[in-house]
Protein backbone atom coordinates (compact mmCIF):
# COMPACT_ATOMS: atom_id res chain seq x y z
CA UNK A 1 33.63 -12.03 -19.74
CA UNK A 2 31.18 -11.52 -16.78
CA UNK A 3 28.70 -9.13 -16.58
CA UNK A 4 30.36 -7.58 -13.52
CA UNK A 5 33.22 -6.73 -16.05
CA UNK A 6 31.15 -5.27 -19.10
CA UNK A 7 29.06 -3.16 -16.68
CA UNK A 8 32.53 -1.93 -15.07
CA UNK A 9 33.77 -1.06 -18.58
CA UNK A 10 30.44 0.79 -19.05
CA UNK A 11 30.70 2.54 -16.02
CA UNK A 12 34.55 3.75 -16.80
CA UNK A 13 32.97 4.59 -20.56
CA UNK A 14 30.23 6.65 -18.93
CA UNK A 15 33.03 8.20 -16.21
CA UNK A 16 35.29 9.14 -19.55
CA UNK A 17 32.49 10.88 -21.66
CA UNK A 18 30.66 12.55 -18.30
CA UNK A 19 29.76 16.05 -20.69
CA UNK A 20 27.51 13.87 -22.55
CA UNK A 21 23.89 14.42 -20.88
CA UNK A 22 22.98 10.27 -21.56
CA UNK A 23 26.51 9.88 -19.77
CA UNK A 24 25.63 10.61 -16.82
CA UNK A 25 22.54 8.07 -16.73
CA UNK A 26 24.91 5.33 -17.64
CA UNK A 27 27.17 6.51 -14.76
CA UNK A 28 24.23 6.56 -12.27
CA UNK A 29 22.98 3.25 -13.17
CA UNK A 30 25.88 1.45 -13.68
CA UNK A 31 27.44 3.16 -10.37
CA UNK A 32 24.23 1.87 -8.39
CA UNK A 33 25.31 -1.91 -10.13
CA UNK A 34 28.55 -2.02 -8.74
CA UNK A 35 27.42 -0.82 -5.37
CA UNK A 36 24.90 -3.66 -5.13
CA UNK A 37 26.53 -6.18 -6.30
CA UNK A 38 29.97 -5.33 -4.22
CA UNK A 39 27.67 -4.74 -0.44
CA UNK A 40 28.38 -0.66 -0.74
CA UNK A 41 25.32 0.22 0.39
CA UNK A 42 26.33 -1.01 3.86
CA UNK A 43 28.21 2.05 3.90
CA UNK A 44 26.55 5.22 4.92
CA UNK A 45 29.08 7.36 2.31
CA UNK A 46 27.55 5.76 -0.70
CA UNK A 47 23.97 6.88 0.13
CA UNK A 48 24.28 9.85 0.87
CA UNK A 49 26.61 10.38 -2.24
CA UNK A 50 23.69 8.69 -4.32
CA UNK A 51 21.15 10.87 -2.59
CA UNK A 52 22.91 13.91 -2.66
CA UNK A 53 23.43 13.17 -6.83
CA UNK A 54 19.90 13.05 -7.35
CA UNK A 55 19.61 16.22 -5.35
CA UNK A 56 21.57 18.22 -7.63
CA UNK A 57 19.87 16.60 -11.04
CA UNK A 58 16.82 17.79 -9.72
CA UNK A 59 17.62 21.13 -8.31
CA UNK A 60 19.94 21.65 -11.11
CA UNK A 61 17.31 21.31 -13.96
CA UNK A 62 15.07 24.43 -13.23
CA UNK A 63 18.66 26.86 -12.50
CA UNK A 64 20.10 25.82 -16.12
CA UNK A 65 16.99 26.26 -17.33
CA UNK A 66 16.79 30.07 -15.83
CA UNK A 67 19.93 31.20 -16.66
CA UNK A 68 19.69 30.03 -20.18
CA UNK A 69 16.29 31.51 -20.78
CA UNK A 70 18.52 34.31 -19.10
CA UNK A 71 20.94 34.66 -21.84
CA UNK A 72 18.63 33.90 -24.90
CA UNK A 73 17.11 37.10 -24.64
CA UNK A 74 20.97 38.93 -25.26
CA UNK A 75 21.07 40.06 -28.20
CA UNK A 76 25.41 40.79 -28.13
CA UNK A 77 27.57 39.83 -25.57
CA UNK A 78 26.88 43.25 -24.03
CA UNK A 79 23.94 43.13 -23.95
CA UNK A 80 24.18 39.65 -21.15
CA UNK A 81 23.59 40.31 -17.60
CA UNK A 82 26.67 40.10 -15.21
């Protein structure tokens, strides 16, 4: 077995189990493997897709974090904003 095929497997493991927040880390990494060692980075699609990725980890951090401060202050579910 090569590496090329256990980082694969890790990367379809990491695909499968996505809702898992250390998921998504093995994805990333194991994504950026594969494009490296296949030439993908050639392609203009596959940056962008990588940058954009890290884009929305890092703008997505501080809106969960608001709109789950949002909701710990409801006390019943009436009492959550629209």
């Amino acid at each position: 077995m090569t590496i090329r095929s256990v980082v694969l497997f890790i990367h379809v493991i990491g695909v499968l189990v996505l809702f898992i927040g250390i998921a998504f880390a093995v994805l990333l990494v194991s994504g950026i493997y594969l494009a490296r060692r296949v030439g993908a980075f050639e392609f203009a699609w596959v940056r962008l897709s990588l940058g954009l990725i890290v884009l929305m980890g890092i703008l997505g951090g501080p809106a969960v974090a608001f709109e789950r401060a949002r909701f710990d202050g409801a006390t019943t579910c009436y009492d959550r904003p629209p």
